[in-house]
Protein backbone atom coordinates (compact mmCIF):
# COMPACT_ATOMS: atom_id res chain seq x y z
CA UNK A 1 5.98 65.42 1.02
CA UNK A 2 8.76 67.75 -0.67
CA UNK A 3 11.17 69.47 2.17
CA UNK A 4 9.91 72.19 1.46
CA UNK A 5 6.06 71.49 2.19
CA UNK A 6 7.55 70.16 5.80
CA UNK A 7 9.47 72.85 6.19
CA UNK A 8 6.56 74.85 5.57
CA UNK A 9 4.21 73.24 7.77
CA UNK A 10 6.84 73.76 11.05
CA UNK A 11 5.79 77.43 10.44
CA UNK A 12 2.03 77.69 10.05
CA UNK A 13 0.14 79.13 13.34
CA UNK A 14 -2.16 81.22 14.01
CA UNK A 15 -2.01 84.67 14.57
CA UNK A 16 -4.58 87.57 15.37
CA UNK A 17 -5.13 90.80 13.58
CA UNK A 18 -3.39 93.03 16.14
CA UNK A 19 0.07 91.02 15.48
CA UNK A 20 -0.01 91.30 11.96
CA UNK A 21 -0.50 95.16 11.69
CA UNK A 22 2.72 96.03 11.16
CA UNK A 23 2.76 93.52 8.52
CA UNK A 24 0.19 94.79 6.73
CA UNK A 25 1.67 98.74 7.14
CA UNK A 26 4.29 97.41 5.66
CA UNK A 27 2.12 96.39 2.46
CA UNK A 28 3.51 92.65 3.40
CA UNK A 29 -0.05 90.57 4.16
CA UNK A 30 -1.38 88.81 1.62
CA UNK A 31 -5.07 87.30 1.81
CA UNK A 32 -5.63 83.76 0.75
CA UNK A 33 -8.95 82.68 -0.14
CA UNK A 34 -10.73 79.62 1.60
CA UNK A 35 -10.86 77.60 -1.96
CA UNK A 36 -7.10 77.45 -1.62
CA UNK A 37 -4.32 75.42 0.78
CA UNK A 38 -2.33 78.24 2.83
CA UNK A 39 0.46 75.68 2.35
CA UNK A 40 0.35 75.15 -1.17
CA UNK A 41 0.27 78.97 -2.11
CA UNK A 42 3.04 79.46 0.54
CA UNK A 43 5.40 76.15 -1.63
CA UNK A 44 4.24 78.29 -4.77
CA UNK A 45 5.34 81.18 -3.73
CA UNK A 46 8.68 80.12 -2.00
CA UNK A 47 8.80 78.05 -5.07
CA UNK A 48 8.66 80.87 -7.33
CA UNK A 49 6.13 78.63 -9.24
CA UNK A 50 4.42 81.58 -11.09
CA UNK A 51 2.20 80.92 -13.35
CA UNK A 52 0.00 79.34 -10.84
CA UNK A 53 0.53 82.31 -8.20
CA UNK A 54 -0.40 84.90 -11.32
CA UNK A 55 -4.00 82.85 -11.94
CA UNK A 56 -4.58 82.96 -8.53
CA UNK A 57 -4.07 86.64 -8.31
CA UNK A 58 -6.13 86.54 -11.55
CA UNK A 59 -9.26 84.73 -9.97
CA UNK A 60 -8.57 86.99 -6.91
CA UNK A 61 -7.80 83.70 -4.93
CA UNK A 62 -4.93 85.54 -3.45
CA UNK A 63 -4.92 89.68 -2.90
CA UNK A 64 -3.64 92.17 -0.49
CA UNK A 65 -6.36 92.84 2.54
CA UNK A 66 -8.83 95.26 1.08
CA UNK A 67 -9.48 98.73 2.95
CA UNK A 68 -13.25 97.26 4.18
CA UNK A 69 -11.55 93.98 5.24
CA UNK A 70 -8.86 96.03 7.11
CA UNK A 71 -11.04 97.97 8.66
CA UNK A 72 -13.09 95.07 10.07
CA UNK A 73 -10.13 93.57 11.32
CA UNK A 74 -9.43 96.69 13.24
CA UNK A 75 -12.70 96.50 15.03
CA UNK A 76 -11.94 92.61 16.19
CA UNK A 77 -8.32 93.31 16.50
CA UNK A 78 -8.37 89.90 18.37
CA UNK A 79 -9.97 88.11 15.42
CA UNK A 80 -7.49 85.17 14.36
CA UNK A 81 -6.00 83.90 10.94
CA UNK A 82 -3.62 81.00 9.92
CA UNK A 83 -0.48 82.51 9.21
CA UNK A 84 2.48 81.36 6.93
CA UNK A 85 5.19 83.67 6.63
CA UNK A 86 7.38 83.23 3.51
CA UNK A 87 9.74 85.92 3.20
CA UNK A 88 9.07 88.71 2.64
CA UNK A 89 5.09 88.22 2.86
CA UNK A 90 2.12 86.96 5.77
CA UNK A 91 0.16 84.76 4.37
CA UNK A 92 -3.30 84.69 5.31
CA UNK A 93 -6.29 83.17 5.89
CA UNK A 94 -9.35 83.96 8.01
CA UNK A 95 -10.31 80.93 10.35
CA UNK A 96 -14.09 80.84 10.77
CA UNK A 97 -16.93 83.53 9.67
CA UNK A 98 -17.14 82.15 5.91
């Protein structure tokens, strides 16, 4: 496992939607999709590895929170994600309900 990765991996929790709303007024929360490792986007990203980070915005794998998911979240403002924070973006990831 590269440094990285472990490095990584100290920093995944959970989180629930009320913490991460200033994240996301920021414009800083990015939505992974369930087909994909939170810690693998998080190494590509941190890794600046981006062609794979540009087809995964491309297959909408990876996309800021929409307005309808948003305003879900604010109506379960204790519903809970995994979280990976890599500078300066929240990685996301619903747990459950899919």
């Amino acid at each position: 496992m590269s440094d990285l990765r472990s490095e990584l991996e100290e920093n995944l929790d959970e989180a629930e939607w009320e913490w991460l709303i200033p994240h996301c007024q920021r414009d800083a929360v990015i939505v992974v999709s369930h087909g994909l490792d939170l810690l693998s986007v998080g190494e590509a990203i941190a890794g600046d590895q981006s062609s794979a980070v540009r087809r995964w915005i491309d297959e909408q794998l990876i996309a800021k929170p929409t307005v309808q998911q948003i305003g879900e979240w604010n109506l379960n403002r204790g519903k809970r994600f995994n979280s990976l924070i890599i500078q300066p973006y929240v990685l996301i990831q619903e747990i459950g309900d899919w």
